[in-house]
Protein backbone atom coordinates (compact mmCIF):
# COMPACT_ATOMS: atom_id res chain seq x y z
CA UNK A 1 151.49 99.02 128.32
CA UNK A 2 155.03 99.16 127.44
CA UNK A 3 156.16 102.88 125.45
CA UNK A 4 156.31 100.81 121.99
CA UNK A 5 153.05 99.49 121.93
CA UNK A 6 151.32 103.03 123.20
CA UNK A 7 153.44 104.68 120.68
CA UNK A 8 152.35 102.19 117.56
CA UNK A 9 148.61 103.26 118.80
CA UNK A 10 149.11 106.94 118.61
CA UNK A 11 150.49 106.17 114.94
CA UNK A 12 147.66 103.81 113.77
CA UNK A 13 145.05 106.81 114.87
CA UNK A 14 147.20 109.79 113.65
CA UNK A 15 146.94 107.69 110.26
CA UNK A 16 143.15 106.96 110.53
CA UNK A 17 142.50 110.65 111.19
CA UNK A 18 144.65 111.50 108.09
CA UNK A 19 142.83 109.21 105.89
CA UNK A 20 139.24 110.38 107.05
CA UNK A 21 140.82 114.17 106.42
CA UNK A 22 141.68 112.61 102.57
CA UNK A 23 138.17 111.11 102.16
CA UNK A 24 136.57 114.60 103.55
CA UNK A 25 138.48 116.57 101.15
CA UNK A 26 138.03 114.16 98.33
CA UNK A 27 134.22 114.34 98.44
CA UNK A 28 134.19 118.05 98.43
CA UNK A 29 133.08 119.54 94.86
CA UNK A 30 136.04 120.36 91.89
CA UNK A 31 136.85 123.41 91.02
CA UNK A 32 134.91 123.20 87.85
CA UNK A 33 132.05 122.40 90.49
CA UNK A 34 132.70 125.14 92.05
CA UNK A 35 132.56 127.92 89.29
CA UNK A 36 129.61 126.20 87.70
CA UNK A 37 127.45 126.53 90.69
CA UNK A 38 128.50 130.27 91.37
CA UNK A 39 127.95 131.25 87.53
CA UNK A 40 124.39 128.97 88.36
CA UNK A 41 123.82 131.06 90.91
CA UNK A 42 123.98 134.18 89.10
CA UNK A 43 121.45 133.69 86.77
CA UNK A 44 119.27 132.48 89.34
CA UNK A 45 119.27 135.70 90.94
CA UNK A 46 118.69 137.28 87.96
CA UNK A 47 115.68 134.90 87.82
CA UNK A 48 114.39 136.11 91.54
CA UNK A 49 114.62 132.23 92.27
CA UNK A 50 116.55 132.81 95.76
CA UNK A 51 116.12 129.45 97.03
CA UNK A 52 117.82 127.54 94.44
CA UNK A 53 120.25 130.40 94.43
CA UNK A 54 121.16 129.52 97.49
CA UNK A 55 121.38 126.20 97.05
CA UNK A 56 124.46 126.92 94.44
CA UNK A 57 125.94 129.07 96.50
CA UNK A 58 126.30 126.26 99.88
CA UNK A 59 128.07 124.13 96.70
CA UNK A 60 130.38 127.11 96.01
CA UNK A 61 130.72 127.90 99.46
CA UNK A 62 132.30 124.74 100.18
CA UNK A 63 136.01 123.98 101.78
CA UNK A 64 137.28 122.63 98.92
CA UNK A 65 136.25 125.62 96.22
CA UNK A 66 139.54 128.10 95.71
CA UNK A 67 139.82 130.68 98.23
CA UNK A 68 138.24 133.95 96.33
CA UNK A 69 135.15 132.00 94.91
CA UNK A 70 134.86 130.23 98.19
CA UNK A 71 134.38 133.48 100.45
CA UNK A 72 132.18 135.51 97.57
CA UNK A 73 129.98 132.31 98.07
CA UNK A 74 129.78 132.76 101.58
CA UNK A 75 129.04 136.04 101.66
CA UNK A 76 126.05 136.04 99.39
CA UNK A 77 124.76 133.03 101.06
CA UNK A 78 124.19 135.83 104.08
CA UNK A 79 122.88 138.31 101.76
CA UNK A 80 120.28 135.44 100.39
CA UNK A 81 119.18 134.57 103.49
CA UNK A 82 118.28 137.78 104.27
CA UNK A 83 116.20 138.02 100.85
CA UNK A 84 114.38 135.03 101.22
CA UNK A 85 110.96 135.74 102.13
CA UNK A 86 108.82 133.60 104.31
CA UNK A 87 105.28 133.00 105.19
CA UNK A 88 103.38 131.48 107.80
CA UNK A 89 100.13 129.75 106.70
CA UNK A 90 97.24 128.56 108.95
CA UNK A 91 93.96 126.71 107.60
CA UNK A 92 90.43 126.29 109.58
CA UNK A 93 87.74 124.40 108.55
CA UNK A 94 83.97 125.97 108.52
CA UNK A 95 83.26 125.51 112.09
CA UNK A 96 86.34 127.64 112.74
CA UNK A 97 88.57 124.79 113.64
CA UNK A 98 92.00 124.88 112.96
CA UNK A 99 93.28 122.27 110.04
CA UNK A 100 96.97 120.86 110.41
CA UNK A 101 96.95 118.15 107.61
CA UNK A 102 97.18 120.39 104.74
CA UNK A 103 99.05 120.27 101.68
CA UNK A 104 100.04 123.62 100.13
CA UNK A 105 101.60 123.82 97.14
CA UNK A 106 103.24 127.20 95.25
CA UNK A 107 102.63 127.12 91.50
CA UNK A 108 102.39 123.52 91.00
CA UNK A 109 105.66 122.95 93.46
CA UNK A 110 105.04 120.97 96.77
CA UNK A 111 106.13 123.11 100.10
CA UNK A 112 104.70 121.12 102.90
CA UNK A 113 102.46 118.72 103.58
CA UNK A 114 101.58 119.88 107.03
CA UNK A 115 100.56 123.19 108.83
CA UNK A 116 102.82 122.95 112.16
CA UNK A 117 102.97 127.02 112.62
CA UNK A 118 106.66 127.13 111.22
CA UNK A 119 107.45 129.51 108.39
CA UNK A 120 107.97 128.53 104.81
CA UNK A 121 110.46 129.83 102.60
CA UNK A 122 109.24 130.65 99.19
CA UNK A 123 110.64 133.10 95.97
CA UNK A 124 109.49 136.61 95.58
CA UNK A 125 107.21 137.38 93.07
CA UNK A 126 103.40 136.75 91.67
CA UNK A 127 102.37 133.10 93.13
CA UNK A 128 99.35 130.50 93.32
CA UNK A 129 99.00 128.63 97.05
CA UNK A 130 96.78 126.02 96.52
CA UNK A 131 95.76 123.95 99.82
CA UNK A 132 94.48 120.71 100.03
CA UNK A 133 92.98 118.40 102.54
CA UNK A 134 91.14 115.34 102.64
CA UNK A 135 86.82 116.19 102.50
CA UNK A 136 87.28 119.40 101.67
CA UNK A 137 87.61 120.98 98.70
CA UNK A 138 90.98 122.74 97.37
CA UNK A 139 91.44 126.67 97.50
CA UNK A 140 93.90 128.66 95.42
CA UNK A 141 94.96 132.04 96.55
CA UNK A 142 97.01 134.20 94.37
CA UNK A 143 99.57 136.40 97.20
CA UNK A 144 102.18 138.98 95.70
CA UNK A 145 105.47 137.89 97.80
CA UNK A 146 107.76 140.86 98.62
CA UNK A 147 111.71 139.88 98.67
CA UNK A 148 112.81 139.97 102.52
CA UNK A 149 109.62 139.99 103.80
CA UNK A 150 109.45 137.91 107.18
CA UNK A 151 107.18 135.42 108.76
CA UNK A 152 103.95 137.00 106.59
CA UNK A 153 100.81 135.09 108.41
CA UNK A 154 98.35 134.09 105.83
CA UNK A 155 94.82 132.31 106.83
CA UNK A 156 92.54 130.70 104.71
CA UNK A 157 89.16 128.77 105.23
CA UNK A 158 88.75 125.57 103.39
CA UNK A 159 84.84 124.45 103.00
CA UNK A 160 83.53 121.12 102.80
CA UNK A 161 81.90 119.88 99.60
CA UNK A 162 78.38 119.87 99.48
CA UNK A 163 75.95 117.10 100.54
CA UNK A 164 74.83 115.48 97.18
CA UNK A 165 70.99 115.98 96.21
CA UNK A 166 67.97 114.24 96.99
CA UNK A 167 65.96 113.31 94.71
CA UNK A 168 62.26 114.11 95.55
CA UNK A 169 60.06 111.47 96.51
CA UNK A 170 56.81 110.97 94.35
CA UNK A 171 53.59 111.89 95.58
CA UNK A 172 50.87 109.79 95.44
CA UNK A 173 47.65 111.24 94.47
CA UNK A 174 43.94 109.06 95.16
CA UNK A 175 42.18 108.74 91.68
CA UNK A 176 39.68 111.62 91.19
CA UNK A 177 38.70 114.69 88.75
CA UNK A 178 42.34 115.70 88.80
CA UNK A 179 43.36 112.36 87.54
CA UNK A 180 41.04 112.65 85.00
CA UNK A 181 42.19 116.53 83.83
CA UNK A 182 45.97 114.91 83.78
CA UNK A 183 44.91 112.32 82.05
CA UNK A 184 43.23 114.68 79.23
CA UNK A 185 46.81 116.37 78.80
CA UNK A 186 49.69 114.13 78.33
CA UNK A 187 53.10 115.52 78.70
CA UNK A 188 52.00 118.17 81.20
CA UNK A 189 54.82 119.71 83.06
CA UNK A 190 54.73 122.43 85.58
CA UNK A 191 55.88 126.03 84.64
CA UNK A 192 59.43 126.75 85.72
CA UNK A 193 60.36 128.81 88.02
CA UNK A 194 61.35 132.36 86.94
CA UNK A 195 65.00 132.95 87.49
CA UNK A 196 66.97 135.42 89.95
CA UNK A 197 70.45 135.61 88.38
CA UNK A 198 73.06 138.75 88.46
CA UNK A 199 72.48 139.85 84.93
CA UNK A 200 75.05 139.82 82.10
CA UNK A 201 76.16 143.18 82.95
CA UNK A 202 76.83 142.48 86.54
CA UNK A 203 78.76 139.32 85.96
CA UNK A 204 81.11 141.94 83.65
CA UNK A 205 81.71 144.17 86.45
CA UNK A 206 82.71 140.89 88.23
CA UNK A 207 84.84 139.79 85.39
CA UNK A 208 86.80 143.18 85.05
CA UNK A 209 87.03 144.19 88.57
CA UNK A 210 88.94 140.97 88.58
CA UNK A 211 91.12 141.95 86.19
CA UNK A 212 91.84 145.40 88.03
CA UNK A 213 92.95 143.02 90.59
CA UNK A 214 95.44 141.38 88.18
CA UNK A 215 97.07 144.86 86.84
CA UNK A 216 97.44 146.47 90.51
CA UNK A 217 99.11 143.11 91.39
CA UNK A 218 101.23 142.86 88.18
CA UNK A 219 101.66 146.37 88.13
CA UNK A 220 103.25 146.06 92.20
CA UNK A 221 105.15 143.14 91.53
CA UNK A 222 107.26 144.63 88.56
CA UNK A 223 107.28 148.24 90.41
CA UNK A 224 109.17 146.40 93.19
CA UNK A 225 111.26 144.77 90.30
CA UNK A 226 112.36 148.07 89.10
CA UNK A 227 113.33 149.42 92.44
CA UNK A 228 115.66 146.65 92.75
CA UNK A 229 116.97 146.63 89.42
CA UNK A 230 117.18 150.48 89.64
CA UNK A 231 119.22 150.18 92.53
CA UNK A 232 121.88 147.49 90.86
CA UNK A 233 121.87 150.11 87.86
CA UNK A 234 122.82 153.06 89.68
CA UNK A 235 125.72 150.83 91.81
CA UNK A 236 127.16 149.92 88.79
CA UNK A 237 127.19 153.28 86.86
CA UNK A 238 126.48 156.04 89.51
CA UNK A 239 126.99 159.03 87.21
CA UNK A 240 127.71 157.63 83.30
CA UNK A 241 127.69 154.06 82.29
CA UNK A 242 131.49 153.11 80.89
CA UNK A 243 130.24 149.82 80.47
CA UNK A 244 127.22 147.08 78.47
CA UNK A 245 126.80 145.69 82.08
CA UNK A 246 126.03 149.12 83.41
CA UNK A 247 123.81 149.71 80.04
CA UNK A 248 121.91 146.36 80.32
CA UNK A 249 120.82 146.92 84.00
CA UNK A 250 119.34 150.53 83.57
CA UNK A 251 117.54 149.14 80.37
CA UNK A 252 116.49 146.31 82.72
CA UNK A 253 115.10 148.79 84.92
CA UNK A 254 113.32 151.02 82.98
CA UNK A 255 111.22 148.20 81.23
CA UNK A 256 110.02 147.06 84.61
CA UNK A 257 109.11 150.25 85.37
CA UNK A 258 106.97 150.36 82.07
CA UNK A 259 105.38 147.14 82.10
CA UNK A 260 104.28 148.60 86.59
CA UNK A 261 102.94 151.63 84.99
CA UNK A 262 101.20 149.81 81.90
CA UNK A 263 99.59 147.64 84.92
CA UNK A 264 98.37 149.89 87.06
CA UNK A 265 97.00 151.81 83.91
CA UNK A 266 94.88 148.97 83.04
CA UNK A 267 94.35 147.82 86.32
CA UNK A 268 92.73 151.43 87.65
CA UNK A 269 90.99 151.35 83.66
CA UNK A 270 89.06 147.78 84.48
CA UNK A 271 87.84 148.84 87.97
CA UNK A 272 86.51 152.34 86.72
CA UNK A 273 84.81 149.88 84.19
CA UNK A 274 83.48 147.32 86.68
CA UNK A 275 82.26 150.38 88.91
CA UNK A 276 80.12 151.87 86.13
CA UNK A 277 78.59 148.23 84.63
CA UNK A 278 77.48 147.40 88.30
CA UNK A 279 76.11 150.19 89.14
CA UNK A 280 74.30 150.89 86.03
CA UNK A 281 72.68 147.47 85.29
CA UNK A 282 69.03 146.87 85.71
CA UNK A 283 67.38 145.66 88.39
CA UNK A 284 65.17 142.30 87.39
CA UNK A 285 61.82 142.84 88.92
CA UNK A 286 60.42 139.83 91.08
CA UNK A 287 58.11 137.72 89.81
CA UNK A 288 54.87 137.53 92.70
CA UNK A 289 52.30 134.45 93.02
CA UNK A 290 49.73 134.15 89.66
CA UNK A 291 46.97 131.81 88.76
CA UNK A 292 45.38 130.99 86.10
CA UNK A 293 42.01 129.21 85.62
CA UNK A 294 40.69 127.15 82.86
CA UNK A 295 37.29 125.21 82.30
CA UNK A 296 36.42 122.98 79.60
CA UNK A 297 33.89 120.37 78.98
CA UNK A 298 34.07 117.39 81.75
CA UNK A 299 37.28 119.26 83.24
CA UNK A 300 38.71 122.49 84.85
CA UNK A 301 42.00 123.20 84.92
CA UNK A 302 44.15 125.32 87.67
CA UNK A 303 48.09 126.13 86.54
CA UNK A 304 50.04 128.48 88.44
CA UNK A 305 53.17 129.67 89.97
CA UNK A 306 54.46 131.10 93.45
C-alpha cells in the first residue's frame, strides 16, 4: 500500500471518529436539561423518593451538563446510593417450600416479578408489600423502611385458598313412625348450633391493638424524619438562623417531631386500651349435649342438640 492511500485511510477514520464524538455529544441533555433535572431532584429528596432522585441526578450528572452542576450531580449520586435502602424478600408456600414466581409490589408500584435472592431497592418510609402468586392467595405486609438500611431479609408465607365446600349428601330414611312425626310438622328444621365467637369486646381489643400498631409505626417513621431534618437544620444554622432556608428546615423538624410524639401517644393509648377490653371481657360458657322429649297422640317427638 503506497504512503497516499494509507494516509487517505488514517483521514477517513480520524473523520468517522470525529463525527461519532459529534453525535455522542449531541445526544447528551441541554443545559436547560440539565438544571431541570437537578432542581427535580431536589424536591425529590425533599419528598424521601431517593430512587427517582437518583434518576435526575444520572441526567444532571451527564458529560454534556456545565462543569459545576455536572460534578454536584455526581457527588450526590454517591451520597444517594448510599441512602437507598434495600430489602431482600423470600416467599414459601405452606409445606415450607420456597416460592420464586412471585410478584411483589410496594404501594400499588410493581418491583419484581420474581424472587431470585437479589436485593430490591425501594424509598424509605411507611410501605404496603403485597405478594402474589398463582393458587395462592395475596398477602400484604405493611414494613417501616429505614433510609440506608442494607440488604433487610424479609420472609413471608403465602397460603393456598381453601378447598370449596361440599355440599352434604341427603340421607335416606325407610318409611316408619318418624316419617309419620315429620310428616305431622311441616317446615321442621333442626336447632342451630350455639355459636363460639370472640365477643364484641374482644374483637375491640383486636381492632385497637391494631391501631397501637399504626401510631408506634407512624410515630417511628416521622421520629426518624425529624432526626434527619434536625440534622439539615442545625448544618444550615448551627448557632442562629440568618436565613428563611435555615427557618423553614428547623420548623420542618420540629413538626415531625410532633406528629412522632402525637403517634406514639396514641399508639401506647390504644394498646393500654386493647390490654384492658381483652382481658376484661366475659367468658361465653359452653353449651353441653340436651334433649328434649315430647309425646302426643299417635306420635312422640325427640329434638335435641350436641
Amino acid at each position: 500500500m503506497s504512503r497516499r492511500v494509507r494516509f487517505r485511510s488514517i483521514l477517513s477514520i480520524a473523520a468517522a471518529l470525529v463525527l461519532a464524538s459529534g453525535v455522542a455529544r449531541a445526544a447528551g441533555p441541554s443545559t436547560a436539561e440539565c438544571l431541570a433535572a437537578s432542581e427535580s431532584a431536589n424536591s425529590l429528596s425533599n419528598q424521601h423518593k431517593l430512587r427517582a432522585e437518583r434518576t435526575e441526578l444520572l441526567v444532571c450528572a451527564s458529560a454534556s451538563c456545565p462543569a459545576a452542576v455536572r460534578n454536584e450531580c455526581a457527588r450526590l449520586v454517591d451520597e444517594v446510593n448510599v441512602a437507598i435502602p434495600t430489602v431482600i424478600f423470600a416467599a414459601k408456600d405452606s409445606a415450607g417450600a420456597d416460592l420464586t414466581a412471585v410478584k411483589v409490589t410496594m404501594d400499588h408500584e410493581v418491583l419484581s416479578y420474581a424472587l431470585d435472592g437479589t436485593a430490591l431497592p425501594v424509598d424509605p418510609g411507611i410501605h404496603a408489600f403485597t405478594f402474589e402468586v398463582g393458587g395462592q392467595r395475596p398477602f400484604t405486609k405493611n414494613l417501616v423502611i429505614r433510609q440506608g438500611e442494607r440488604d433487610r431479609h424479609e420472609l413471608v408465607t403465602l397460603e393456598a385458598p381453601p378447598a370449596p365446600h361440599a355440599e352434604p349428601a341427603a340421607v335416606a330414611t325407610a318409611p316408619g313412625p318418624a316419617s309419620k312425626v315429620n310428616a305431622g310438622m311441616p317446615g321442621q328444621e333442626p336447632a342451630p348450633a350455639p355459636g363460639h365467637g370472640m365477643g364484641t369486646q374482644r374483637i375491640l381489643a383486636i381492632a385497637a391493638a391494631g391501631v397501637a400498631v399504626v401510631g408506634v409505626g407512624v410515630g417511628t417513621a416521622f421520629g426518624l424524619m425529624a432526626l434527619s431534618k434536625r440534622n439539615d437544620a442545625r448544618s444550615a444554622c448551627p448557632n442562629q438562623c440568618a436565613t428563611q432556608d435555615g427557618v423553614s428546615k428547623w420548623n420542618d423538624a420540629a413538626a415531625a417531631g410532633n406528629i412522632s410524639t402525637v403517634a406514639f401517644l396514641v399508639g401506647g393509648a390504644a394498646l393500654v386500651g386493647a390490654g384492658i377490653l381483652w382481658f376484661t371481657a366475659p367468658r361465653r360458657p359452653s353449651r353441653g349435649p340436651s334433649a328434649r322429649l315430647g309425646v302426643g297422640p299417635g306420635l312422640m317427638e325427640v329434638q335435641g342438640s350436641w
